[in-house]
C-alpha atoms as a PDB file:
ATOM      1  CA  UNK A   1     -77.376  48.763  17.372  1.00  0.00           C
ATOM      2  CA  UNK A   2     -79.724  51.469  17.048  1.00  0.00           C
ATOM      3  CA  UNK A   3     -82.924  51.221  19.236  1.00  0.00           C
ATOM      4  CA  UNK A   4     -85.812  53.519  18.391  1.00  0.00           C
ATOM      5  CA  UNK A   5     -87.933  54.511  21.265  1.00  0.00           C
ATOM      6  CA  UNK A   6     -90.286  56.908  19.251  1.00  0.00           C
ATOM      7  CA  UNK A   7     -92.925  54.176  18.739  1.00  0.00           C
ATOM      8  CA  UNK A   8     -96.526  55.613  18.410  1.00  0.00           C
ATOM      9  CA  UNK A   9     -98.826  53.709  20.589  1.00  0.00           C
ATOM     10  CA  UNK A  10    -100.540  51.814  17.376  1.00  0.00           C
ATOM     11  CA  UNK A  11     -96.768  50.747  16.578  1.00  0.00           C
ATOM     12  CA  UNK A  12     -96.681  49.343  20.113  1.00  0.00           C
ATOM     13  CA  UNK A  13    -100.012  47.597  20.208  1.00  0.00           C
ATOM     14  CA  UNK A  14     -99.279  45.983  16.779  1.00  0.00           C
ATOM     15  CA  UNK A  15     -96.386  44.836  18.393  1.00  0.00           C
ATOM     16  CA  UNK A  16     -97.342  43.600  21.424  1.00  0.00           C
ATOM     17  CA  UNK A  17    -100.333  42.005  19.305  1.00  0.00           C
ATOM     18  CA  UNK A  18     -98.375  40.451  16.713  1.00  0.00           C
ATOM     19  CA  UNK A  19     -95.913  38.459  19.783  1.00  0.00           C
ATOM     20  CA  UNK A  20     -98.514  36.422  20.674  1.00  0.00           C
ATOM     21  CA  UNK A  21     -99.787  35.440  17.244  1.00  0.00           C
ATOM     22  CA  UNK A  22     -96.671  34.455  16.128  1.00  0.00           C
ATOM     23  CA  UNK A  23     -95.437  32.014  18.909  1.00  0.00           C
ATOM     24  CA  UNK A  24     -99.007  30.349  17.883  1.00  0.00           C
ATOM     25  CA  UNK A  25     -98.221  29.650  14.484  1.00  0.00           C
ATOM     26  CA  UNK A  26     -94.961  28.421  15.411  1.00  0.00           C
ATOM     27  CA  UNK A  27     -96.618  25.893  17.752  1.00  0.00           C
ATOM     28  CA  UNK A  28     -99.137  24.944  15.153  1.00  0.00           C
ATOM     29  CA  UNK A  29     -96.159  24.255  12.302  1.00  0.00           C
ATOM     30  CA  UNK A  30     -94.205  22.349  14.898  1.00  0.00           C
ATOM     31  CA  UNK A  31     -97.500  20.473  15.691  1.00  0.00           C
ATOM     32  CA  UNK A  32     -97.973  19.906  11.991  1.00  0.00           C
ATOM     33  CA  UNK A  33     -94.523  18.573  11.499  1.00  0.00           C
ATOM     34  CA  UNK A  34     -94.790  16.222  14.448  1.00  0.00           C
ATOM     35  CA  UNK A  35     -97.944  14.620  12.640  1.00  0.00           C
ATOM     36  CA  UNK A  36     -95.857  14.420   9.682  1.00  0.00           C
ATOM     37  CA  UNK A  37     -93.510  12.523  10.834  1.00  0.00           C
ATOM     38  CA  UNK A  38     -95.317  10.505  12.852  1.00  0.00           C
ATOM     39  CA  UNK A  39     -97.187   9.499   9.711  1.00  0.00           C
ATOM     40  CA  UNK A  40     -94.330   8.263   8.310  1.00  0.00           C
ATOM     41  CA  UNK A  41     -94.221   4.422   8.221  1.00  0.00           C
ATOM     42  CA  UNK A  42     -91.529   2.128   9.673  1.00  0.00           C
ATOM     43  CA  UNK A  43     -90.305  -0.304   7.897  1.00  0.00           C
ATOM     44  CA  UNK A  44     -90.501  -3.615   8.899  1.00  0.00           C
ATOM     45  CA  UNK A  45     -88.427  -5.511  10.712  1.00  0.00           C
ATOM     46  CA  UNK A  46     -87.200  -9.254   9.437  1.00  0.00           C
ATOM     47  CA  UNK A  47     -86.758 -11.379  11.915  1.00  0.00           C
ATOM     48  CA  UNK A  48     -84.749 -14.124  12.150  1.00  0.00           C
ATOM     49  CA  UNK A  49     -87.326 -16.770  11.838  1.00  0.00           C
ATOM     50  CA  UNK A  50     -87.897 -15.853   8.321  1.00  0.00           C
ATOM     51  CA  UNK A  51     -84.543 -16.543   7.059  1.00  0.00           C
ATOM     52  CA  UNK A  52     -82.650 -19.142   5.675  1.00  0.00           C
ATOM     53  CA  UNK A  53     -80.734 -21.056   8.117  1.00  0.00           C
ATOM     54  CA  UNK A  54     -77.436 -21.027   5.782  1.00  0.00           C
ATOM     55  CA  UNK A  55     -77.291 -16.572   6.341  1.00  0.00           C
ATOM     56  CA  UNK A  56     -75.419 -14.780   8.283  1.00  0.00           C
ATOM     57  CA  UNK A  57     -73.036 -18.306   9.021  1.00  0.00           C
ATOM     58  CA  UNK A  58     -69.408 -17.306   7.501  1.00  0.00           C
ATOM     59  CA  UNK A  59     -67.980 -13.801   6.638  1.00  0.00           C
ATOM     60  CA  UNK A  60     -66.463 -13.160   3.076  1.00  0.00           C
ATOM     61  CA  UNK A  61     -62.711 -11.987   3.983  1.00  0.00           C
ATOM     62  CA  UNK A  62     -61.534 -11.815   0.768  1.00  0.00           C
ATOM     63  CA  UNK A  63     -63.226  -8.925  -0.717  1.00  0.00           C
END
């Protein structure tokens, strides 16, 4: 691995700039995916109160 330590100062400063710009738009996407998925509906749960008495009693073994 080559490293170049020639950088003109406005390389540097770019640099140096451009480090703390990008670890905010990589808070902001993972922000913006968290509210995605949190938007996401669950599904709902069915309880057992809602079913048929006869389900879930015997186990089909032949199959």
């Amino acid at each position: 691995m080559d490293i170049n330590t020639n950088n003109t100062p406005a390389q540097t400063g770019t640099a140096v700039t451009g480090t703390p710009l990008l670890k905010k738009a990589a808070a902001l996407e993972g922000q913006t995916a968290l509210a995605l998925v949190n938007s996401i509906q669950q599904p709902q749960q069915v309880s057992a109160a809602n079913l048929p008495p006869n389900l879930g009693q015997n186990i089909n073994t032949t199959a």
